[in-house]
C-alpha atoms as a PDB file:
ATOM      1  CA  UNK A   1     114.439 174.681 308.838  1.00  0.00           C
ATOM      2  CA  UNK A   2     111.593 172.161 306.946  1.00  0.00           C
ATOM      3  CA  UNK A   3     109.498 174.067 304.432  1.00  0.00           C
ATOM      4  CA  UNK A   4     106.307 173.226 306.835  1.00  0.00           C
ATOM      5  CA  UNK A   5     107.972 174.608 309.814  1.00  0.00           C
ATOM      6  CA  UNK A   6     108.619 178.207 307.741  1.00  0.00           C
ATOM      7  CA  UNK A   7     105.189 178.170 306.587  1.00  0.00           C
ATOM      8  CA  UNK A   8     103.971 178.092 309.760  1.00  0.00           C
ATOM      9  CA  UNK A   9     106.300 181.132 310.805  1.00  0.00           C
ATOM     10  CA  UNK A  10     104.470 183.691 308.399  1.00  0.00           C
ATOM     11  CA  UNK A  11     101.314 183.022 310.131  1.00  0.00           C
ATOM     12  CA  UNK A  12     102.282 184.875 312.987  1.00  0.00           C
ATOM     13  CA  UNK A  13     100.577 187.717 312.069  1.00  0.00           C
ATOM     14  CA  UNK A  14      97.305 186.257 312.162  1.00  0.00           C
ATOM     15  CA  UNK A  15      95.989 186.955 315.473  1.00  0.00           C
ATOM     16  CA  UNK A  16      97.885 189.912 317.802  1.00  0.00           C
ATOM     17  CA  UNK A  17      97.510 191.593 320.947  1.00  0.00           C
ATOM     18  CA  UNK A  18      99.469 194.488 320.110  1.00  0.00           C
ATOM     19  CA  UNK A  19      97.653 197.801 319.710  1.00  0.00           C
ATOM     20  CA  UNK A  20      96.611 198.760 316.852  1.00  0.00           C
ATOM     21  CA  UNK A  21      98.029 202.504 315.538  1.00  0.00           C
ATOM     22  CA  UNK A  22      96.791 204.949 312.968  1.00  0.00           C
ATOM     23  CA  UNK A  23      99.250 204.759 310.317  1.00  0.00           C
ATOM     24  CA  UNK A  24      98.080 205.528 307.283  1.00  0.00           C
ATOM     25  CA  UNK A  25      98.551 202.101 304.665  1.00  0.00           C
ATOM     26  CA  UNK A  26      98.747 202.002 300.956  1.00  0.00           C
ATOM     27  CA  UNK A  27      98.861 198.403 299.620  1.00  0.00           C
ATOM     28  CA  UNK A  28     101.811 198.054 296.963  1.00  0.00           C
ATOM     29  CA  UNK A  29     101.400 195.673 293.890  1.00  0.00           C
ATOM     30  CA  UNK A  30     103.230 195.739 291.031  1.00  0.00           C
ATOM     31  CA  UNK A  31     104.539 192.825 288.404  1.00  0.00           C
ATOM     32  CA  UNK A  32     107.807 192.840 290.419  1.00  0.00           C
ATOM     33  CA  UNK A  33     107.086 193.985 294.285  1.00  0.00           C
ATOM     34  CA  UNK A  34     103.846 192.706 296.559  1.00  0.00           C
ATOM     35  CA  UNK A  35     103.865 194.669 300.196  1.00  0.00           C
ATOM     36  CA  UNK A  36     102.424 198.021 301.931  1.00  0.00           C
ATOM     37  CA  UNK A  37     103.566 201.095 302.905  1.00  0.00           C
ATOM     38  CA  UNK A  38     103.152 203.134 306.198  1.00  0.00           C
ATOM     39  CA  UNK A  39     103.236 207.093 306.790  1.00  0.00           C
ATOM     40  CA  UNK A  40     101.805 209.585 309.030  1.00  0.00           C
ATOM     41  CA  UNK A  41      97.697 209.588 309.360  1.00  0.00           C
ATOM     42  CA  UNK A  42      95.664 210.971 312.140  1.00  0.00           C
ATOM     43  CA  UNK A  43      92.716 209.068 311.438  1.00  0.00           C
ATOM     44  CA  UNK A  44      91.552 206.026 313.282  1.00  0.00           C
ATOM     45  CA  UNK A  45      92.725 202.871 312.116  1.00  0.00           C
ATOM     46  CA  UNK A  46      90.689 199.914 310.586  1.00  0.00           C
ATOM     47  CA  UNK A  47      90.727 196.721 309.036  1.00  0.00           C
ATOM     48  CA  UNK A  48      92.396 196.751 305.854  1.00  0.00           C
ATOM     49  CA  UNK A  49      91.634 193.735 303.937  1.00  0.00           C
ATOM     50  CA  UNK A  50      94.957 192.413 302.143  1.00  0.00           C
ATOM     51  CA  UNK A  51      93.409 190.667 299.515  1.00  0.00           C
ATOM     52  CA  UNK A  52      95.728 188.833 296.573  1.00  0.00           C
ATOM     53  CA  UNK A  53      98.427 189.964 298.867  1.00  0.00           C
ATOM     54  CA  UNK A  54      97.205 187.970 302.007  1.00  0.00           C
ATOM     55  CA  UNK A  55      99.289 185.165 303.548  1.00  0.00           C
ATOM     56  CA  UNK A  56      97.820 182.163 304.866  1.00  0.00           C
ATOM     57  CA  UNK A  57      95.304 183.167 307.799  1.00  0.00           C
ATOM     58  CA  UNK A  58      96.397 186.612 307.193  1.00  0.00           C
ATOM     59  CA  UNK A  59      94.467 188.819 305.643  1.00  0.00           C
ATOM     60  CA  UNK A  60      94.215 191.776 306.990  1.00  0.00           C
ATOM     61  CA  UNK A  61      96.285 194.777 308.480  1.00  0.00           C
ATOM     62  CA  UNK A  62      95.373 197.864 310.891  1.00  0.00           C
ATOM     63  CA  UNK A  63      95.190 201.096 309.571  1.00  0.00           C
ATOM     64  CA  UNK A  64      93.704 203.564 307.754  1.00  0.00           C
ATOM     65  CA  UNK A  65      93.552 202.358 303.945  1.00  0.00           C
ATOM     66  CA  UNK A  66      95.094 204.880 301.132  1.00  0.00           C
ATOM     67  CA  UNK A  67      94.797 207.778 303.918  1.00  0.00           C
ATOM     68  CA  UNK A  68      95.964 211.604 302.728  1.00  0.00           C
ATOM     69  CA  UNK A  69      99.914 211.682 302.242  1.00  0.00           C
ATOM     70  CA  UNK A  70     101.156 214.895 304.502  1.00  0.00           C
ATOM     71  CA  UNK A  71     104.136 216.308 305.020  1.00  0.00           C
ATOM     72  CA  UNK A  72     107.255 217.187 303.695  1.00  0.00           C
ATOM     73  CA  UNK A  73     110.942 215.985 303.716  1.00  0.00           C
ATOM     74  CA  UNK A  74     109.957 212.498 305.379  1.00  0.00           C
ATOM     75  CA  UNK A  75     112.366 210.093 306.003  1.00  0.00           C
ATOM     76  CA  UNK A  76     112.104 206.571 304.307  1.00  0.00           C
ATOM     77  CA  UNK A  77     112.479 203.448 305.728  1.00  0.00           C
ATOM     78  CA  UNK A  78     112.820 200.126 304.023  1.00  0.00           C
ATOM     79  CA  UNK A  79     112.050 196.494 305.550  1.00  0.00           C
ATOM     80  CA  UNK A  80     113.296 193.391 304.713  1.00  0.00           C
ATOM     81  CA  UNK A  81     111.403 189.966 306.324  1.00  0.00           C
ATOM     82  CA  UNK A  82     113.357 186.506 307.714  1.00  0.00           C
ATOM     83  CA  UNK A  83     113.256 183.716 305.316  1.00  0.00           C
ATOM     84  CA  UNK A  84     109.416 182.292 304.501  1.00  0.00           C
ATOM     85  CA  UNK A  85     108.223 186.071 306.025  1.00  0.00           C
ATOM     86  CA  UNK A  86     105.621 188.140 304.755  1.00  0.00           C
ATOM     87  CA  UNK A  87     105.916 192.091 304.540  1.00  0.00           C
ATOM     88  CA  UNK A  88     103.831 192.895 307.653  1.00  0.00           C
ATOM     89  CA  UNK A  89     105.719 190.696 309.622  1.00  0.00           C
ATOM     90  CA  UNK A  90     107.209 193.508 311.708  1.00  0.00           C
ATOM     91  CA  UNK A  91     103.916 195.407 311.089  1.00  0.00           C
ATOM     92  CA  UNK A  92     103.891 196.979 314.664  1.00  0.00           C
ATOM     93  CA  UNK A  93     107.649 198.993 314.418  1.00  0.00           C
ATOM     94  CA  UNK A  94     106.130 199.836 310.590  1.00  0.00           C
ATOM     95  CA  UNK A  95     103.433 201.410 312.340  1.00  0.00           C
ATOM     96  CA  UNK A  96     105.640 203.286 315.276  1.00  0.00           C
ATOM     97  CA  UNK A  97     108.027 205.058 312.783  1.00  0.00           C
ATOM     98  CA  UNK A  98     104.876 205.774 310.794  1.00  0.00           C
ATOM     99  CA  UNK A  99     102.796 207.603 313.783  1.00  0.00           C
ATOM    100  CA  UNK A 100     106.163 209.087 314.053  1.00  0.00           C
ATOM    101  CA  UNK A 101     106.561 210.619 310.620  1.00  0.00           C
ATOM    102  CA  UNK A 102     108.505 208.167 308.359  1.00  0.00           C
ATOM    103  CA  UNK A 103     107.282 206.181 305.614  1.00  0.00           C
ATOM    104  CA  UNK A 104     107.945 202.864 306.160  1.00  0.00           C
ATOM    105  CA  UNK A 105     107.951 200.320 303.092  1.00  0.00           C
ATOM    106  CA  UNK A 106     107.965 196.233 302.862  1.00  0.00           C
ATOM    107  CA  UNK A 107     107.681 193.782 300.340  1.00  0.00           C
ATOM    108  CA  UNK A 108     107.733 190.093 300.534  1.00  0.00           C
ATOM    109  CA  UNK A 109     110.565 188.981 298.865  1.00  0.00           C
ATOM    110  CA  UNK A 110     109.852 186.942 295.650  1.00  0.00           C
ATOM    111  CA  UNK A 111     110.069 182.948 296.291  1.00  0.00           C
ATOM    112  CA  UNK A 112     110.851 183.520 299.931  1.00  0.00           C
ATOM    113  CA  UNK A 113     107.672 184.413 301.477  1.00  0.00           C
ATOM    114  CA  UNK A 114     104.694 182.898 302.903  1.00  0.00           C
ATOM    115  CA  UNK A 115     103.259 181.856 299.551  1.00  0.00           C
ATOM    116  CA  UNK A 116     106.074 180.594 298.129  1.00  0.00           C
ATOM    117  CA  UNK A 117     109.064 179.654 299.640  1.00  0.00           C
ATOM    118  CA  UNK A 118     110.410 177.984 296.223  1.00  0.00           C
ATOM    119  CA  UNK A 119     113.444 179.924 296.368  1.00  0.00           C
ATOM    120  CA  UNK A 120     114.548 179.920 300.057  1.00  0.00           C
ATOM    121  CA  UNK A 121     116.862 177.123 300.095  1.00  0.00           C
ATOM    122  CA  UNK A 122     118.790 178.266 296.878  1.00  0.00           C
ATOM    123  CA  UNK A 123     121.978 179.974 296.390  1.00  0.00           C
ATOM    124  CA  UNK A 124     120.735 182.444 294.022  1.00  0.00           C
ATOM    125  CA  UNK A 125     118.178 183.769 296.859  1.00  0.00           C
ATOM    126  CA  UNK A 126     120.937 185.449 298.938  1.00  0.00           C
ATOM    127  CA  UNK A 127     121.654 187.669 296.105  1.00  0.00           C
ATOM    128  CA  UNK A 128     118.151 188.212 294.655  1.00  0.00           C
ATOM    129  CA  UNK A 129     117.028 189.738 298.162  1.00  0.00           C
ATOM    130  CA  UNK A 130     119.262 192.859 298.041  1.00  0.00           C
ATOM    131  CA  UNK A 131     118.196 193.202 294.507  1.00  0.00           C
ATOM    132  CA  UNK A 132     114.622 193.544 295.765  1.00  0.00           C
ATOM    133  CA  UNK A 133     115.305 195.961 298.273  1.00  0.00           C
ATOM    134  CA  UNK A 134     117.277 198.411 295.798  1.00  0.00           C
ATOM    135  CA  UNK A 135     114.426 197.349 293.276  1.00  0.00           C
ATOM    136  CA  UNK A 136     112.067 199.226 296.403  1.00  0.00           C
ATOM    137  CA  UNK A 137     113.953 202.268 296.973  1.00  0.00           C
ATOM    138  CA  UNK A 138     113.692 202.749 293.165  1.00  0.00           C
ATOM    139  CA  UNK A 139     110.248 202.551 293.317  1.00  0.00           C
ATOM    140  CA  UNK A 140     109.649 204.577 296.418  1.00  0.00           C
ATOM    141  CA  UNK A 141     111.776 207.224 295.086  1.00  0.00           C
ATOM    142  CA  UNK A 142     110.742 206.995 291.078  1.00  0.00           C
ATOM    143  CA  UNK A 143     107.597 205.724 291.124  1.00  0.00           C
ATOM    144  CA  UNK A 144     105.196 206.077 294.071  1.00  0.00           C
ATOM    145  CA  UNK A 145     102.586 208.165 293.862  1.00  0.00           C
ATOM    146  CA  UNK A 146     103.539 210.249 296.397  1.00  0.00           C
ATOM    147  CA  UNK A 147     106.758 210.079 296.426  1.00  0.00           C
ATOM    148  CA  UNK A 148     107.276 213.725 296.995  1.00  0.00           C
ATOM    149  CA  UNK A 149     106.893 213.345 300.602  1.00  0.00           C
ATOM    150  CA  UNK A 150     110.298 211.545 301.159  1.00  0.00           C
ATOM    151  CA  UNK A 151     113.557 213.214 301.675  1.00  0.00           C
ATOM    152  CA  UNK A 152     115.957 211.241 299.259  1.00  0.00           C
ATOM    153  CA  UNK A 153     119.075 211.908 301.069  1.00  0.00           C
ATOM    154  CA  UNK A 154     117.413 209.996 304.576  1.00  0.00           C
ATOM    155  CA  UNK A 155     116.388 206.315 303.626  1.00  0.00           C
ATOM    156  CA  UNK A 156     117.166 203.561 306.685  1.00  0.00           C
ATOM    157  CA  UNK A 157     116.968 199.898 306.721  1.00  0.00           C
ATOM    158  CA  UNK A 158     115.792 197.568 308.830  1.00  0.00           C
ATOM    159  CA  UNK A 159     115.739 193.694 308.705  1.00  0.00           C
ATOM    160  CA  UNK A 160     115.064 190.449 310.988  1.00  0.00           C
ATOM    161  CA  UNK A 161     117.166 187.126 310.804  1.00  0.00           C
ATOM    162  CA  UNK A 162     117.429 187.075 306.573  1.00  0.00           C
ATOM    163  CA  UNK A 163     116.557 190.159 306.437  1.00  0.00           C
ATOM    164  CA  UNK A 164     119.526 191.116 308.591  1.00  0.00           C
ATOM    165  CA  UNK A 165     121.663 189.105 306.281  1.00  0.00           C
ATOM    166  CA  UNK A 166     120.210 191.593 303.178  1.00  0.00           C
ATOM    167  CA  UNK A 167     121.019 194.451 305.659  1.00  0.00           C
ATOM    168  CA  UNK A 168     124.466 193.704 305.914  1.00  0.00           C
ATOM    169  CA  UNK A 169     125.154 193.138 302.007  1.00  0.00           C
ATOM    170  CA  UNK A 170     123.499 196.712 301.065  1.00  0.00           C
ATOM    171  CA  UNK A 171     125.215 198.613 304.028  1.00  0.00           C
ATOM    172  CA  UNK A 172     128.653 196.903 301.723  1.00  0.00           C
ATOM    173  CA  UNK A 173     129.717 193.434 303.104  1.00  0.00           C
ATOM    174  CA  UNK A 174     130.739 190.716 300.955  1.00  0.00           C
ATOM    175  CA  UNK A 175     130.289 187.082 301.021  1.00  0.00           C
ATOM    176  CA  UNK A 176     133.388 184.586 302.306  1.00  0.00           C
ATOM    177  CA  UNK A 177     132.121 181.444 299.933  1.00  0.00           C
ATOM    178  CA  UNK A 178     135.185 179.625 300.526  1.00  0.00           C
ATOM    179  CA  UNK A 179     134.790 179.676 304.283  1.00  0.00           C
ATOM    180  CA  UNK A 180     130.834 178.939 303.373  1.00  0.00           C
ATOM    181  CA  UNK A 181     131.885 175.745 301.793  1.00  0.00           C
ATOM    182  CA  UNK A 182     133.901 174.200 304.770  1.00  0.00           C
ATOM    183  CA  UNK A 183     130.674 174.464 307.344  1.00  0.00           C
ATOM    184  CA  UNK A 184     128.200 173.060 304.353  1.00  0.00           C
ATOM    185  CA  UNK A 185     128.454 169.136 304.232  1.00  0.00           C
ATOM    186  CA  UNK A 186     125.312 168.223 302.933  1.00  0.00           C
ATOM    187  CA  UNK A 187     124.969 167.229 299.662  1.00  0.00           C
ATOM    188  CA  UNK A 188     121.525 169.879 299.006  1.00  0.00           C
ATOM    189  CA  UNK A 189     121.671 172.184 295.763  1.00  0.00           C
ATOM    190  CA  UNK A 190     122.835 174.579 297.635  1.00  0.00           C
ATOM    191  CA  UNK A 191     125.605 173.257 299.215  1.00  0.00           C
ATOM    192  CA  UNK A 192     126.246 171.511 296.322  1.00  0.00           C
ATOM    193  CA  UNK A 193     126.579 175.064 294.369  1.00  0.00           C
ATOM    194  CA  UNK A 194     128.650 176.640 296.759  1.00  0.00           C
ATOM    195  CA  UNK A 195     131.771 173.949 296.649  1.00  0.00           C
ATOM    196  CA  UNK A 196     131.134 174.359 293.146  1.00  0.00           C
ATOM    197  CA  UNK A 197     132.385 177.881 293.166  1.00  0.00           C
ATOM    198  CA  UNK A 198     129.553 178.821 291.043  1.00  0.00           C
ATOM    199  CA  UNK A 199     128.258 181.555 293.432  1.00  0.00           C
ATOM    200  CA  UNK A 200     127.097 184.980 293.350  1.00  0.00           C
ATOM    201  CA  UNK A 201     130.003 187.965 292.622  1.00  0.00           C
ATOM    202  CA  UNK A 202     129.154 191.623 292.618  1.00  0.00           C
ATOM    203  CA  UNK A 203     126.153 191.760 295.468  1.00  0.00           C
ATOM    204  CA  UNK A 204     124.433 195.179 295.349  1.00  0.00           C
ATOM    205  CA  UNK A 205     125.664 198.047 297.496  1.00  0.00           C
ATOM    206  CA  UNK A 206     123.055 200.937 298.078  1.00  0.00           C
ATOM    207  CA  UNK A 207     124.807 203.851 299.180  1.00  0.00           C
ATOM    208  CA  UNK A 208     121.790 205.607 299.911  1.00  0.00           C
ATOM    209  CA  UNK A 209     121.186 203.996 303.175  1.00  0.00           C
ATOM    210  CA  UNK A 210     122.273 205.839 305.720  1.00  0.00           C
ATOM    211  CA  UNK A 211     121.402 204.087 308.494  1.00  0.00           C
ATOM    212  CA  UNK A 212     120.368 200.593 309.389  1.00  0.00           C
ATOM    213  CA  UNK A 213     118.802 198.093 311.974  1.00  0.00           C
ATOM    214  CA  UNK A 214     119.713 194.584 312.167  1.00  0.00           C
ATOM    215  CA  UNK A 215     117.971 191.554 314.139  1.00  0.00           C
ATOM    216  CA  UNK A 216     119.228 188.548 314.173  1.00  0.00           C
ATOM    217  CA  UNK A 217     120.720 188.286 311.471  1.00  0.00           C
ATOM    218  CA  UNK A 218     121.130 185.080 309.485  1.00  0.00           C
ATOM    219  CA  UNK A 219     122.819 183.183 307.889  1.00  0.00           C
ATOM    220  CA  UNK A 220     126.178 184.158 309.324  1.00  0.00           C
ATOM    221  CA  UNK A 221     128.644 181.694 307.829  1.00  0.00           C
ATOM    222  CA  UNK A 222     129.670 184.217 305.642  1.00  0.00           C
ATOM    223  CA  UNK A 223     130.866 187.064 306.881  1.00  0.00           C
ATOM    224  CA  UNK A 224     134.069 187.435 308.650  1.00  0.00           C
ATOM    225  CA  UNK A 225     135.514 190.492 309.858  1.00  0.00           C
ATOM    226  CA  UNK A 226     137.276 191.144 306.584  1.00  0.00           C
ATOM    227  CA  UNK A 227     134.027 190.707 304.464  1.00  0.00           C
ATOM    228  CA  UNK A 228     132.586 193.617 306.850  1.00  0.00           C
ATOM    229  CA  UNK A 229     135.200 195.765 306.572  1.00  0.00           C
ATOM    230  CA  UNK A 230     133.648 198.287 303.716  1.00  0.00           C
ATOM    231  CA  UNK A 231     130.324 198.818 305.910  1.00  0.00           C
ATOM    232  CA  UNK A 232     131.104 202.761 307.246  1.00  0.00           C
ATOM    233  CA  UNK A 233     126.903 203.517 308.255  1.00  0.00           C
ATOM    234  CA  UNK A 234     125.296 204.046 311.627  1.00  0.00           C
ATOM    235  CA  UNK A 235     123.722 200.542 313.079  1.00  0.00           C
ATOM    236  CA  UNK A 236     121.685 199.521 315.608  1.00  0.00           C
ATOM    237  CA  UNK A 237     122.227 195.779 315.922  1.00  0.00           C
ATOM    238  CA  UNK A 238     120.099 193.019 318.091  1.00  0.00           C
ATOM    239  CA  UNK A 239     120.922 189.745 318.937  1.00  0.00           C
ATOM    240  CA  UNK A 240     118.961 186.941 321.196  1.00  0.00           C
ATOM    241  CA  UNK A 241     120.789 185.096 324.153  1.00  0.00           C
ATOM    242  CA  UNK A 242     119.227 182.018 322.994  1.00  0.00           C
ATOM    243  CA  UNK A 243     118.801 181.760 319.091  1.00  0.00           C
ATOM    244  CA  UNK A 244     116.806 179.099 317.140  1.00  0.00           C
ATOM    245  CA  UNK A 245     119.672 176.545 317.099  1.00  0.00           C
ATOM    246  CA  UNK A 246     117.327 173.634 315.977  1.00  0.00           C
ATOM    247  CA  UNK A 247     116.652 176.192 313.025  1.00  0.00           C
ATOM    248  CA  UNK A 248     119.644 177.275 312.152  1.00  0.00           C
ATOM    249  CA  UNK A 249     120.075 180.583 313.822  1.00  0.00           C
ATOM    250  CA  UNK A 250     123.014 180.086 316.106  1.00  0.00           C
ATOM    251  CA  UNK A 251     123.777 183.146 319.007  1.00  0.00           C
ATOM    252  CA  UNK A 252     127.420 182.617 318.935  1.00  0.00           C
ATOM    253  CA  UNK A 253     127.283 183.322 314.821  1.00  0.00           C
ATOM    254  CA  UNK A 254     125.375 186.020 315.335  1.00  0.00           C
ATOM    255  CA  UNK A 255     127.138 187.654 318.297  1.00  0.00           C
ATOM    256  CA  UNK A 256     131.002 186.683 316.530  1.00  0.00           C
ATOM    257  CA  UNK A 257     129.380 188.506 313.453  1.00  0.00           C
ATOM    258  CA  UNK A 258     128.054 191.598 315.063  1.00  0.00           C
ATOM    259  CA  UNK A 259     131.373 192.118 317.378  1.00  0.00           C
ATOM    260  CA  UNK A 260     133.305 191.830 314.049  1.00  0.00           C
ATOM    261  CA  UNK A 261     131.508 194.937 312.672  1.00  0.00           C
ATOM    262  CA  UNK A 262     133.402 198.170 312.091  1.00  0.00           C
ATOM    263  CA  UNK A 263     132.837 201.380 313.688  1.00  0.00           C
ATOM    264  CA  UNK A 264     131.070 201.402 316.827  1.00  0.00           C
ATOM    265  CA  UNK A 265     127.165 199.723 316.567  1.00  0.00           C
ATOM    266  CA  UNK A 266     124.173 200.285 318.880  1.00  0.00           C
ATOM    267  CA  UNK A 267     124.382 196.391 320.261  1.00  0.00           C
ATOM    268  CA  UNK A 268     121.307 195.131 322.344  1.00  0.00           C
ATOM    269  CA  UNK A 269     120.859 191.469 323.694  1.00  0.00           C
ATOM    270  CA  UNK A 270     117.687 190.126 324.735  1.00  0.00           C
ATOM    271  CA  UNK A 271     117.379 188.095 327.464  1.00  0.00           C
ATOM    272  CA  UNK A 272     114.984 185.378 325.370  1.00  0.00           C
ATOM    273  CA  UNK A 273     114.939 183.900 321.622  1.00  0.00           C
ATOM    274  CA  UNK A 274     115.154 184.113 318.058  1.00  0.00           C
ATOM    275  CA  UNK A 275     111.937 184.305 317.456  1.00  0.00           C
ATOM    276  CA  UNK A 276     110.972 187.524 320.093  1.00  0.00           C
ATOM    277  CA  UNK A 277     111.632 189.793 317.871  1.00  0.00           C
ATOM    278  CA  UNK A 278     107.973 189.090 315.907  1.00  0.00           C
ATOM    279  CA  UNK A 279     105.096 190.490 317.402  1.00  0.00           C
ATOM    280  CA  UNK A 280     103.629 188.997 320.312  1.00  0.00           C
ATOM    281  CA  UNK A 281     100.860 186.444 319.707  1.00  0.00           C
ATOM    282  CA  UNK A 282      97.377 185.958 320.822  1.00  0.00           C
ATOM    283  CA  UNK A 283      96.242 183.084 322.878  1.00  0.00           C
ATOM    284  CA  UNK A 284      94.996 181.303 320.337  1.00  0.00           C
ATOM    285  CA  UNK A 285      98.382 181.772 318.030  1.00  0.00           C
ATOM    286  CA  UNK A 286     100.216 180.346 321.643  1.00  0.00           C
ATOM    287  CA  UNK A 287      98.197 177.570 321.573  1.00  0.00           C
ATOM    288  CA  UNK A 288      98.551 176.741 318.086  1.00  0.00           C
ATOM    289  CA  UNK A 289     102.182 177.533 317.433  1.00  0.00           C
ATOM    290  CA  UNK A 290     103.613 177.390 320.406  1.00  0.00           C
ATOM    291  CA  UNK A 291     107.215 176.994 319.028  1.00  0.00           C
ATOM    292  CA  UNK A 292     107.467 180.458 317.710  1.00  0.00           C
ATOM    293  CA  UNK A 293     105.412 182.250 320.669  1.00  0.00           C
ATOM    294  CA  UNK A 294     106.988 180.741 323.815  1.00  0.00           C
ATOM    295  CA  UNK A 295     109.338 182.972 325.369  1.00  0.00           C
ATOM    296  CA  UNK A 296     111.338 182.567 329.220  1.00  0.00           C
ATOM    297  CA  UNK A 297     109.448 182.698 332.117  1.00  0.00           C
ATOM    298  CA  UNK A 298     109.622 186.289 332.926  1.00  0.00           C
ATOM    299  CA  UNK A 299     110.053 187.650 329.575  1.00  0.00           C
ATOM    300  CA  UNK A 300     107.422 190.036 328.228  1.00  0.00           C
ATOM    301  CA  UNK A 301     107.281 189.753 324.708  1.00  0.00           C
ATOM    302  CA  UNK A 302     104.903 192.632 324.787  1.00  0.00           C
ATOM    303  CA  UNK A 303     106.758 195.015 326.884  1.00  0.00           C
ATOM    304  CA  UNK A 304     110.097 194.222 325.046  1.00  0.00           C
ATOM    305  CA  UNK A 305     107.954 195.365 321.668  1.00  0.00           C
ATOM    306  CA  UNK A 306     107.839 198.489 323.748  1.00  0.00           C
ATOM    307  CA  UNK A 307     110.640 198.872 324.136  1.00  0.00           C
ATOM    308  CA  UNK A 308     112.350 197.959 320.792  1.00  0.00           C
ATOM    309  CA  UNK A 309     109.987 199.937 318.617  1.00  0.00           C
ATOM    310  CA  UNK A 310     110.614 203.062 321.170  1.00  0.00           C
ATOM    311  CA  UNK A 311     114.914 202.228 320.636  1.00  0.00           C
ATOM    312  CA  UNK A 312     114.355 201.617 316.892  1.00  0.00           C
ATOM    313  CA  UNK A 313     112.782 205.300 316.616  1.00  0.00           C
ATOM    314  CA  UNK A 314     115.076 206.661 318.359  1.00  0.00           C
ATOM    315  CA  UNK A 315     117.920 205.360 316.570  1.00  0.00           C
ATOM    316  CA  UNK A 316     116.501 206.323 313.379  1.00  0.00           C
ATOM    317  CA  UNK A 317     115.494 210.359 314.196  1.00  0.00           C
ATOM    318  CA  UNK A 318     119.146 210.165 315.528  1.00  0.00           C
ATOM    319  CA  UNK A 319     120.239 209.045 312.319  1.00  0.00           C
ATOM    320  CA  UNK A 320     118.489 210.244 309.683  1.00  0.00           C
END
């Protein structure tokens, strides 16, 4: 997918006609993460101005800014954006398991985000985004503020098309570079790195996910049924009838990928594509990027979102 075409995909955020909840919001900066987290607030939601965090025609989020933590015991849940993304991205299922009672964290993952996407096409980037997620937990565990809200021993994971990808390295795949190397024939960097053999050993593990959510996820070359062997946690796992072929995200990957997995996932299909797992779009979004808000006739994005968010909850109380 062209660097233009990715920008363009984390500005979906910018105008959306889904609800708007009252999860509390607590903007997270620090020299090595940039996102927001989500937990329980009974307050009515507002604007909450993004500011050095915003994304292109993004700038805010709903709810109710730096709200009173309550609770006790909460479980945690981590997100993890598709490539180019931004951390509120998903923001609507954020806000769902919020108004539910989890915390719900995001970042947008250094050099493959809306701002700068100088990393997405490199090697290195498919090992630096599982970093950043254990880097997250660290922090939500160590280091937030109020970090005494969350139950350590119930932390989920949930991430969309790249994101998925990071899912399935944490929860303890590996990487099949060798079979990588015989579906990359362009001569890019990164193709160029991988028939090198200078790739990435040792990706991080986090064994304290317990449970995880996976959309989409891409890119698939890499994982074979062996490579998924070690992964022994609860998933829920979606996949689109239709994909993004003309942007790499191919259905039959993603479907010969999630019937390899071990143990016996929580698989959904939707009836529609790649790209209907992002919140649906205003009229004015449709009209201006059409390409990642067109869905089949008959498919309701915003129904599906329903749906989904409702499925996601309920596979995480199940689970953690």
């Amino acid at each position: 997918m062209g660097l233009k075409t990715w920008s363009a995909y984390c500005l979906l955020l910018c105008c959306f006609a889904y609800p708007a909840r009252g999860a509390g919001i607590q903007l997270l900066e620090t020299p090595t993460l940039a996102g927001a987290i989500w937990y329980p607030c009974p307050a009515k939601p507002q604007s909450v101005p993004l500011g050095r965090l915003a994304v292109p025609f993004t700038d805010f989020l709903e709810g109710v800014k730096d709200c009173p933590g309550t609770g006790a015991k909460l479980p945690l849940v981590v997100f993890s954006h598709g490539r180019s993304g931004w951390f509120g991205l998903h923001h609507d299922t954020a806000e769902a398991l919020a108004d539910a009672g989890f915390v719900v964290a995001a970042i947008s993952h250094p050099g493959d985000n809306g701002n700068d996407s100088s990393q997405s096409e490199t090697l290195s980037n498919w090992a630096s985004r599982s970093v950043d997620m254990v880097h997250l937990i660290d922090f939500m565990l160590k280091d937030w503020k109020d970090r005494d809200v969350i139950d350590p021993s119930k932390i989920g994971f949930f991430g969309f098309s790249k994101g998925g990808f990071t899912g399935l390295v944490l929860a303890g795949a590996t990487l099949d570079f060798q079979r990588t190397a015989s579906f990359c024939k362009n001569n890019s960097p990164f193709c160029e790195q991988v028939r090198s053999g200078d790739v990435p050993n040792n990706l991080p593990r986090d064994a304290r996910i317990r449970a995880a959510v996976i959309a989409d996820p891409a890119p698939t070359v890499a994982f074979t049924k062996s490579t998924l062997s070690s992964i022994d946690i609860p998933m829920q796992v979606w996949r689109s009838e239709a994909g993004a072929k003309d942007r790499g995200i191919d259905p039959e990957g993603v479907a010969r990928v999630l019937n390899a997995l071990p143990g016996q996932p929580e698989v959904h299909v939707v009836p529609a594509g790649h790209f209907a797992f992002l919140s649906p779009c205003s009229a004015e979004l449709a009209t201006n990027l059409p390409r990642f808000c067109t869905d089949p006739p008959g498919f309701d994005r915003a129904a599906f979102h329903r749906d989904f968010d409702a499925s996601v909850l309920r596979f995480f109380r199940e689970h953690l």
